[in-house]
PDB file of N, CA and C in Angstrom:
ATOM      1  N   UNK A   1     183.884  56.116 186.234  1.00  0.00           N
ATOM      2  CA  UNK A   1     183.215  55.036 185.510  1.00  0.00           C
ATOM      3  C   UNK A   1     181.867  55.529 185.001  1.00  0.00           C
ATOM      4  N   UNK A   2     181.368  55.302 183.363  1.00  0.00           N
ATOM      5  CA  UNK A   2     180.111  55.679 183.018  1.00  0.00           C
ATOM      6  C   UNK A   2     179.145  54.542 183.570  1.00  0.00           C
ATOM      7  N   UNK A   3     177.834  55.727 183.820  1.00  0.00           N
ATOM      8  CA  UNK A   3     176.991  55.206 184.434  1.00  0.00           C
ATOM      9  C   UNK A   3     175.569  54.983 183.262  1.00  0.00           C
ATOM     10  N   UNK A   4     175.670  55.536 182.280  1.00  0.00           N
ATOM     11  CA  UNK A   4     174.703  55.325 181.026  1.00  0.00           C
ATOM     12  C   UNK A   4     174.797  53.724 180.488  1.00  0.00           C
ATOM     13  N   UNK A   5     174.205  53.320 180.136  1.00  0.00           N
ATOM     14  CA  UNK A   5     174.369  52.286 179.228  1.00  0.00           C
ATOM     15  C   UNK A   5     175.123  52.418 178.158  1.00  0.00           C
ATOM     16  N   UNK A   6     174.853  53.684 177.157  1.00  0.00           N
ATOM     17  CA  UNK A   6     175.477  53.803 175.536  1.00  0.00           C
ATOM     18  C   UNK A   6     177.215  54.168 176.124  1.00  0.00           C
ATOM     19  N   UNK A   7     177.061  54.785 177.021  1.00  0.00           N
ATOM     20  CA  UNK A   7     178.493  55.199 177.314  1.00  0.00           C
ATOM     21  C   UNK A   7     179.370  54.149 177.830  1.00  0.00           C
ATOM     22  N   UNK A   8     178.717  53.203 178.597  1.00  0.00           N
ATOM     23  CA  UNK A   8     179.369  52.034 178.969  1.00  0.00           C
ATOM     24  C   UNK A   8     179.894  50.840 177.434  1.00  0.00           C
ATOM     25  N   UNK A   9     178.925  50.814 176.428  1.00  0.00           N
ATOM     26  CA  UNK A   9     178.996  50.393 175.135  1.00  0.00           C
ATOM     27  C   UNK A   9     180.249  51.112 174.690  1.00  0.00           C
ATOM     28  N   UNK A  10     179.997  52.504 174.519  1.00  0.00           N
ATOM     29  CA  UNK A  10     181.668  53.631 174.148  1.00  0.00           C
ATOM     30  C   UNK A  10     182.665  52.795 174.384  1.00  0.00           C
ATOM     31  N   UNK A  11     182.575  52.561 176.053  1.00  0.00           N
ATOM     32  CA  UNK A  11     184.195  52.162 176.577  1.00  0.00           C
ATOM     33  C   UNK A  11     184.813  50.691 175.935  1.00  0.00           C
ATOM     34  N   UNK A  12     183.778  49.830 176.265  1.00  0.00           N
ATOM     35  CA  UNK A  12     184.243  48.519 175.196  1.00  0.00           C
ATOM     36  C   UNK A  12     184.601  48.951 173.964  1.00  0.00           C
ATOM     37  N   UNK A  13     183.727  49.380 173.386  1.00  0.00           N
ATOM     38  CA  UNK A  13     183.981  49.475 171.852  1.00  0.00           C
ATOM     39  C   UNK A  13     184.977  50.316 171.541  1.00  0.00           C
ATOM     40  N   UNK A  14     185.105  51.131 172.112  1.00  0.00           N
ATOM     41  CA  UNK A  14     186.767  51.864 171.952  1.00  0.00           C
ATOM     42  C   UNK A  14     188.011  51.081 172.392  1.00  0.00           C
ATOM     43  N   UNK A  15     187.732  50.420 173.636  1.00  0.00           N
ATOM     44  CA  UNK A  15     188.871  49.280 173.701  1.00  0.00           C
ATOM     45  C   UNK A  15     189.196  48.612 172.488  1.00  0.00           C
ATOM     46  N   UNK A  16     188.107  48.079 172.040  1.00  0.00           N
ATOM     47  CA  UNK A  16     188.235  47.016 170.837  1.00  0.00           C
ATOM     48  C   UNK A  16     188.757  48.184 169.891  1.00  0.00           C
ATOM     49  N   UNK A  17     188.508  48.774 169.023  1.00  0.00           N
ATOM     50  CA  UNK A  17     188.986  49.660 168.308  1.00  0.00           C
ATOM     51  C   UNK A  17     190.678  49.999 168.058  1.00  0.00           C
ATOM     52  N   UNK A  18     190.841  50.431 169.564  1.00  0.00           N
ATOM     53  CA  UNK A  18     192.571  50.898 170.081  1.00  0.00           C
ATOM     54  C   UNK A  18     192.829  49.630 169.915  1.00  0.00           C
ATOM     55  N   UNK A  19     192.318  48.672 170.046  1.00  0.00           N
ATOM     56  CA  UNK A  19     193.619  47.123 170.232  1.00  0.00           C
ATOM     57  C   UNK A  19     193.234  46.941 168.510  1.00  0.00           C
ATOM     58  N   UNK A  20     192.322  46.801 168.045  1.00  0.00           N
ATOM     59  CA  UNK A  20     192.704  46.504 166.219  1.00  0.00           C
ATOM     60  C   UNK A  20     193.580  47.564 165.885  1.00  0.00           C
ATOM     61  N   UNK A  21     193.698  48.715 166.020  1.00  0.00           N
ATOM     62  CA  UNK A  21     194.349  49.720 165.563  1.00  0.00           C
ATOM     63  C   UNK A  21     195.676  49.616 166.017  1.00  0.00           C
ATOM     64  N   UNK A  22     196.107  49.532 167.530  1.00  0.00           N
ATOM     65  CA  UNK A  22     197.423  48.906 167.834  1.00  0.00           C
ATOM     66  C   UNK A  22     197.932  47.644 167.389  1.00  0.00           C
ATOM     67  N   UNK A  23     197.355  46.930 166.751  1.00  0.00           N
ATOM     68  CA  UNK A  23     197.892  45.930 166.080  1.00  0.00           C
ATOM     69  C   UNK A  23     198.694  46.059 164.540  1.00  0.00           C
ATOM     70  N   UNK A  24     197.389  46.792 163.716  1.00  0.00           N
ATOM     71  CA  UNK A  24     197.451  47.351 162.377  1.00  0.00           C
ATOM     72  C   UNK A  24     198.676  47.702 162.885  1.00  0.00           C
ATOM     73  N   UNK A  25     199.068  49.264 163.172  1.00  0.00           N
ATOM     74  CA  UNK A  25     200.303  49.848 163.622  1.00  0.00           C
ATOM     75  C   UNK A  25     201.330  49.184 163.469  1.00  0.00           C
ATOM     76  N   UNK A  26     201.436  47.723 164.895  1.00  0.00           N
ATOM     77  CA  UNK A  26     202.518  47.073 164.884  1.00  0.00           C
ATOM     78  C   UNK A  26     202.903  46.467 163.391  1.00  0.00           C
ATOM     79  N   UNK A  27     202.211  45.777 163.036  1.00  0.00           N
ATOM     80  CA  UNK A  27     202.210  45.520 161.298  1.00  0.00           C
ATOM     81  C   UNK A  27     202.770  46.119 160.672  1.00  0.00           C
ATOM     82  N   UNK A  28     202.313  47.170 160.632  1.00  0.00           N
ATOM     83  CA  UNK A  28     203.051  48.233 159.849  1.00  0.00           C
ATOM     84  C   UNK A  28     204.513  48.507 159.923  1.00  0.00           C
ATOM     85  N   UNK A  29     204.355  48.570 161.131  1.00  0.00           N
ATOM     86  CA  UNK A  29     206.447  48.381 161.612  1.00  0.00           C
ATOM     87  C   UNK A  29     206.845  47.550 161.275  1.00  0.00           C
ATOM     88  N   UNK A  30     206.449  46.115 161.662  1.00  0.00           N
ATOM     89  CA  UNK A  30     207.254  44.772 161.286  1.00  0.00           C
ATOM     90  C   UNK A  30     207.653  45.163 159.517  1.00  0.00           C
ATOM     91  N   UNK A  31     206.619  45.520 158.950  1.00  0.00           N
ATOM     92  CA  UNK A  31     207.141  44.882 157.988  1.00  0.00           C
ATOM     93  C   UNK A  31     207.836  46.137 157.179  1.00  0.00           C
ATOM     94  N   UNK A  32     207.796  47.462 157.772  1.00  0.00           N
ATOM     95  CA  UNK A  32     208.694  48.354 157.257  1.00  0.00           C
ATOM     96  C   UNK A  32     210.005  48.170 158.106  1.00  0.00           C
ATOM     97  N   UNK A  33     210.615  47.368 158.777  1.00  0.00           N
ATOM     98  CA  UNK A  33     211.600  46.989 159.509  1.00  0.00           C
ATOM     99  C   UNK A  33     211.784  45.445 158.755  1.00  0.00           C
ATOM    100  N   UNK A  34     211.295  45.002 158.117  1.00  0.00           N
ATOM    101  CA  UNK A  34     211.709  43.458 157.287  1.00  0.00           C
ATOM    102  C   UNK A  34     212.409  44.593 156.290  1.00  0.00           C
ATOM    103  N   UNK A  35     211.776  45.185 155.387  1.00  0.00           N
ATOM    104  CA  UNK A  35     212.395  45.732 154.204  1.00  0.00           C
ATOM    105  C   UNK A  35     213.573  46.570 154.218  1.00  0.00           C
ATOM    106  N   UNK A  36     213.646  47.419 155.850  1.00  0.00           N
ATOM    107  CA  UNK A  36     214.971  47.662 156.348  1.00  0.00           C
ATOM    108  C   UNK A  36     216.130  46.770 156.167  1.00  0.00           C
ATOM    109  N   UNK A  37     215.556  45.930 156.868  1.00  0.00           N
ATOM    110  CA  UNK A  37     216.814  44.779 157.603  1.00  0.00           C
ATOM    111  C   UNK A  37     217.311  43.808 155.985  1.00  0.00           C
ATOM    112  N   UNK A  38     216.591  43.709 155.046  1.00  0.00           N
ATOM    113  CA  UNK A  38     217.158  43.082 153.856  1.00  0.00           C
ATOM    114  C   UNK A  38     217.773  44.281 152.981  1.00  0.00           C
ATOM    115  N   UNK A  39     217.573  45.159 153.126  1.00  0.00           N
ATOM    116  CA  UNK A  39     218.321  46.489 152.392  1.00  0.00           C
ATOM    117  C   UNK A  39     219.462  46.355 152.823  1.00  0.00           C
ATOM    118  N   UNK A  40     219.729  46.426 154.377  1.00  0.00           N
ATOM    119  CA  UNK A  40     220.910  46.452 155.109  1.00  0.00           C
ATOM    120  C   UNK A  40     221.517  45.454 154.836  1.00  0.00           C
ATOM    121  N   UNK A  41     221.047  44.337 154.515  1.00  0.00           N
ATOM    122  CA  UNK A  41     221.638  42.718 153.946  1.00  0.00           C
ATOM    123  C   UNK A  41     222.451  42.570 152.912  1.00  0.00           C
ATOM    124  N   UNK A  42     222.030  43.592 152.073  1.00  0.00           N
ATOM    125  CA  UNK A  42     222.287  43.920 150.845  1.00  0.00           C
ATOM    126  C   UNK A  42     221.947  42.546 149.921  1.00  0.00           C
ATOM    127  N   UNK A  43     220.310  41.919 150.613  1.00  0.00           N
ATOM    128  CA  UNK A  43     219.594  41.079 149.794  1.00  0.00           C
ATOM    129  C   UNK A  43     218.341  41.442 148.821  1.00  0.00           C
ATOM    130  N   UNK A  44     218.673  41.877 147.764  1.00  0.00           N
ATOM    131  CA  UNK A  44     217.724  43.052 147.068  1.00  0.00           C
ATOM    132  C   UNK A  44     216.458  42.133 146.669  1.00  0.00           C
ATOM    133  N   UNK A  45     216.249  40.928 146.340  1.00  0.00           N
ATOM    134  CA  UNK A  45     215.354  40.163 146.118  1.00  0.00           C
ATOM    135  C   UNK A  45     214.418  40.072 147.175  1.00  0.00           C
ATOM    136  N   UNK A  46     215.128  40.401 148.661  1.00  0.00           N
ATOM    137  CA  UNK A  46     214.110  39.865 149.887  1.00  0.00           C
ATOM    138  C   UNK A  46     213.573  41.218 149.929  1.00  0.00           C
ATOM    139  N   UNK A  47     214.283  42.076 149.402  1.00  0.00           N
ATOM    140  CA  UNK A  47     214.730  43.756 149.865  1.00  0.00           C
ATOM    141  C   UNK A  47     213.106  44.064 148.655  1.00  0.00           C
ATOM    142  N   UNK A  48     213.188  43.270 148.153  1.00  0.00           N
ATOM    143  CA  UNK A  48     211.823  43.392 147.005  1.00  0.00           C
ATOM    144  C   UNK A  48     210.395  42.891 147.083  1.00  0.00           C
ATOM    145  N   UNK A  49     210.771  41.891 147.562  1.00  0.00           N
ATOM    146  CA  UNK A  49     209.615  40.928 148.282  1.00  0.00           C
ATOM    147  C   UNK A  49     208.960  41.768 149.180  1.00  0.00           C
ATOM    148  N   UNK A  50     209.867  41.937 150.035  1.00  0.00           N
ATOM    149  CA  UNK A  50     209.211  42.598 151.584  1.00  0.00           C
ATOM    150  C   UNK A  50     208.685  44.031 151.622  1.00  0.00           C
ATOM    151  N   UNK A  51     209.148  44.789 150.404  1.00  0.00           N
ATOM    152  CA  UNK A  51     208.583  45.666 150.216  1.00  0.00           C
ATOM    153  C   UNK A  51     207.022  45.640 149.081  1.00  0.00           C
ATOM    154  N   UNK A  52     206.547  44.641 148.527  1.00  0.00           N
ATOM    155  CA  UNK A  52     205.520  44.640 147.793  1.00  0.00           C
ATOM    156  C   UNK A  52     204.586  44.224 149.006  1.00  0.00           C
ATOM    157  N   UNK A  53     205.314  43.312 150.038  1.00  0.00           N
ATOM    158  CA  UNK A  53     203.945  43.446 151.338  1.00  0.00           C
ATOM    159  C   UNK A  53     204.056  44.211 151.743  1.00  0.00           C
ATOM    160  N   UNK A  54     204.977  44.931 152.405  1.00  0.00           N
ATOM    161  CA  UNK A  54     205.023  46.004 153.212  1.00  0.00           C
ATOM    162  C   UNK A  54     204.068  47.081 152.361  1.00  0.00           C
ATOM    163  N   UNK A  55     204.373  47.407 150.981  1.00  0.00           N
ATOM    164  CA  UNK A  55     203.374  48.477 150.221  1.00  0.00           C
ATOM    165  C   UNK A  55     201.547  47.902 150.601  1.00  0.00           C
ATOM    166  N   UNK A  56     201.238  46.071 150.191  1.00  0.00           N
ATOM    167  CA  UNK A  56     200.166  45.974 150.661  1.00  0.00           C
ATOM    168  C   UNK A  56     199.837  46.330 152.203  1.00  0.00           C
ATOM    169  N   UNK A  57     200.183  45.944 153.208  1.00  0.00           N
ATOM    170  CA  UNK A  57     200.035  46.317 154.488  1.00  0.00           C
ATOM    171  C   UNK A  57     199.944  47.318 154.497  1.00  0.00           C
ATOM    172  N   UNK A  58     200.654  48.353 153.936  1.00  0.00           N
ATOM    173  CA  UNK A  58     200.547  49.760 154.552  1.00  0.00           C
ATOM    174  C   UNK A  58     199.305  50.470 153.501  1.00  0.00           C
ATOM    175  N   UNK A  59     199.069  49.820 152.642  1.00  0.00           N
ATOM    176  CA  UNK A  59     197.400  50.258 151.829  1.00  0.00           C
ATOM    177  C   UNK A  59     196.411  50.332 152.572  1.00  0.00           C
ATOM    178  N   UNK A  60     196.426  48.918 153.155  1.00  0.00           N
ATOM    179  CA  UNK A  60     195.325  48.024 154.116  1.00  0.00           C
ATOM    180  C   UNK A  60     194.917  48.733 155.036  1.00  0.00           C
ATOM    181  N   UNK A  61     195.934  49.503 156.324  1.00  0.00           N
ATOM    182  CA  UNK A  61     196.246  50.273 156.830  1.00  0.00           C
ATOM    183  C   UNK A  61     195.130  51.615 156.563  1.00  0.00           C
ATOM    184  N   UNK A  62     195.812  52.100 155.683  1.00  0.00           N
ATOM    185  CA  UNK A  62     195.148  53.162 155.067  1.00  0.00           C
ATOM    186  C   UNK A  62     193.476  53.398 154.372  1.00  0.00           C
ATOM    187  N   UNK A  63     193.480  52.383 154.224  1.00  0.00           N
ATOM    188  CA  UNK A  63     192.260  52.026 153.775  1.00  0.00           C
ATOM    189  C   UNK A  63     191.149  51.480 155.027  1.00  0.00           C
ATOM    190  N   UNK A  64     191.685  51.254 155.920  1.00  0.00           N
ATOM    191  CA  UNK A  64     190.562  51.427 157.422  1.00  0.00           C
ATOM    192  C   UNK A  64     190.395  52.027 157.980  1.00  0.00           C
ATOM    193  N   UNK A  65     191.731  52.826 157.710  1.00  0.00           N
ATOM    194  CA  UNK A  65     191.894  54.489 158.675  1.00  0.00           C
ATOM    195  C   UNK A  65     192.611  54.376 159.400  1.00  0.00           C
ATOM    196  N   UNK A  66     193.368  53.490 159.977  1.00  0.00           N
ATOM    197  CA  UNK A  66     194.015  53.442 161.103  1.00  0.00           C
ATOM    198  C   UNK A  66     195.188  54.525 160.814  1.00  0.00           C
ATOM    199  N   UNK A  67     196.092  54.735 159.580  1.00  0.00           N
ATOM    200  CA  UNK A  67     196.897  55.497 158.800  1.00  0.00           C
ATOM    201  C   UNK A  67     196.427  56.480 158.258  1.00  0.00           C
ATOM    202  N   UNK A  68     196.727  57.615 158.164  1.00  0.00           N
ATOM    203  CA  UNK A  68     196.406  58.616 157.486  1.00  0.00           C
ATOM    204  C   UNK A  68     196.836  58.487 155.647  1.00  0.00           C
ATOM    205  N   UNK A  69     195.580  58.938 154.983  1.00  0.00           N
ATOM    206  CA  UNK A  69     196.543  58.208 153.276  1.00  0.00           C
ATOM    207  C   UNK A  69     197.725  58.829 153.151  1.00  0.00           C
ATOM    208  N   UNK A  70     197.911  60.021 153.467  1.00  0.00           N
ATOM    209  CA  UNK A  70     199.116  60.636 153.070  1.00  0.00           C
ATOM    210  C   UNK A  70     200.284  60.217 153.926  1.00  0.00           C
ATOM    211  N   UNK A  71     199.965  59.852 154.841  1.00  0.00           N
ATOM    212  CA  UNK A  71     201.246  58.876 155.716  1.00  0.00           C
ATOM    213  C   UNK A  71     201.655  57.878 155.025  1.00  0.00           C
ATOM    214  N   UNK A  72     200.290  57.080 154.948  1.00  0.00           N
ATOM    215  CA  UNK A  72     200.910  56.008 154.350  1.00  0.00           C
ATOM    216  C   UNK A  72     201.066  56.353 152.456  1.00  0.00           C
ATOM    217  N   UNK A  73     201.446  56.950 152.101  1.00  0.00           N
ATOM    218  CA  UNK A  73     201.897  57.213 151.048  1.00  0.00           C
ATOM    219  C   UNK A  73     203.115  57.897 151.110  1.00  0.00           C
ATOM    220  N   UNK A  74     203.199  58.537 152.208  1.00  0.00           N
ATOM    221  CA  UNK A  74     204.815  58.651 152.457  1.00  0.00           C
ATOM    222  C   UNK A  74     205.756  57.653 152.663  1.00  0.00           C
ATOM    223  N   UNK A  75     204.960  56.611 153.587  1.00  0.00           N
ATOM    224  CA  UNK A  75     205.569  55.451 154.102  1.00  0.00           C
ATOM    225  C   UNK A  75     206.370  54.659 152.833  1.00  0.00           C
ATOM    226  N   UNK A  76     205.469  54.386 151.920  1.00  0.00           N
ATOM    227  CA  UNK A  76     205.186  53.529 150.702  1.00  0.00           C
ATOM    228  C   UNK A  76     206.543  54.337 149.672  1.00  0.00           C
ATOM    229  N   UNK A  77     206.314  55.861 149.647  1.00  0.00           N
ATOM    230  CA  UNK A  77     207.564  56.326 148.919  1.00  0.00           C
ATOM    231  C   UNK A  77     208.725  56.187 149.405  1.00  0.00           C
ATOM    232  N   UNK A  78     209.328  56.600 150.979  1.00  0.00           N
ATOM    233  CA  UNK A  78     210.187  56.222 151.159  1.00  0.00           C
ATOM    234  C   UNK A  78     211.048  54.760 151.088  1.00  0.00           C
ATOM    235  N   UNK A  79     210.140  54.085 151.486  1.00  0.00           N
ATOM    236  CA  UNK A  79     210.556  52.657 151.116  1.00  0.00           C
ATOM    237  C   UNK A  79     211.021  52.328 149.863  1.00  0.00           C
ATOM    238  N   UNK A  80     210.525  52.860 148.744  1.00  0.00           N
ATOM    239  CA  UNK A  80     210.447  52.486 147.465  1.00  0.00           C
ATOM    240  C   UNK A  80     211.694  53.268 147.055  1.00  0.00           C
ATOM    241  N   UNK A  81     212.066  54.624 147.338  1.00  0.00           N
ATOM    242  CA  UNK A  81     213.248  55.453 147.626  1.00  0.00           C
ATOM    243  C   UNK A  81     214.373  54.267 147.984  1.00  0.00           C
ATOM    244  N   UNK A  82     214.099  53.887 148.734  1.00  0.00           N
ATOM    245  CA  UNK A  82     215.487  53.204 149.559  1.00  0.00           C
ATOM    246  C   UNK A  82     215.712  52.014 148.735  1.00  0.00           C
ATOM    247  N   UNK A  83     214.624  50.720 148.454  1.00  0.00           N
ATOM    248  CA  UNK A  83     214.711  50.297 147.564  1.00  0.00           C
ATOM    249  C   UNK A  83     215.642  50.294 146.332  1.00  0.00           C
ATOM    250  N   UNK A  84     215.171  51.083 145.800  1.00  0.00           N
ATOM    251  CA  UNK A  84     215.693  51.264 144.674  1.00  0.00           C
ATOM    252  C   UNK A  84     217.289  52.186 144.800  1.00  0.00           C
ATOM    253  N   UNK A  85     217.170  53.172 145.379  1.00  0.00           N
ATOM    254  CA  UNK A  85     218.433  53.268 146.088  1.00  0.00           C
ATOM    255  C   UNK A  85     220.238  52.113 146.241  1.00  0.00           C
ATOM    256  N   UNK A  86     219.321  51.169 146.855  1.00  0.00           N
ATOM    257  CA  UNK A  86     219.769  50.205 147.090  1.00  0.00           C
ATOM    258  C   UNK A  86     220.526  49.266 146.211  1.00  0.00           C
ATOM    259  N   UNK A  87     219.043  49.454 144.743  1.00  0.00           N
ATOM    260  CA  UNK A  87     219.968  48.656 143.631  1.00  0.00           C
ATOM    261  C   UNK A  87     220.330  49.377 142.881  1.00  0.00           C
TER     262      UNK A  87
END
């Protein structure tokens, strides 16, 4: 256990950090697993929808850092791959 003050500040504030960041994450799955699961539906409209959030979410993502850009620009292509794939 830190015994400094600033270091004791560290440990909270890194808690808080890992839990926004484990959240972002989960997000990120849900909704690249929505755009799955309507592909697999073979509902291309939902299959469309869910991928214009899923592209915002995974920007959002990227844009706080929690994602690396080039991840999430992989993320964003593959999806869009399958997508279209699809129709």
């Amino acid at each position: 256990m830190a015994n400094i003050k600033s270091a004791k500040k560290r440990i909270v504030t890194s808690q808080k950090r890992a839990a926004r960041n484990k959240a972002v994450k989960s997000g990120v799955k849900t909704a690249v697993k929505k755009v799955r699961v309507a592909i697999e539906a073979n509902d291309m409209a939902a299959a469309a929808e869910a991928f214009e959030s899923a592209k915002s979410i995974i920007d959002k993502a990227a844009s706080k850092g929690v994602l690396h850009k080039n991840t999430a620009a992989r993320k964003v292509a593959r999806l869009a791959a399958a997508v279209n794939k699809a129709q």
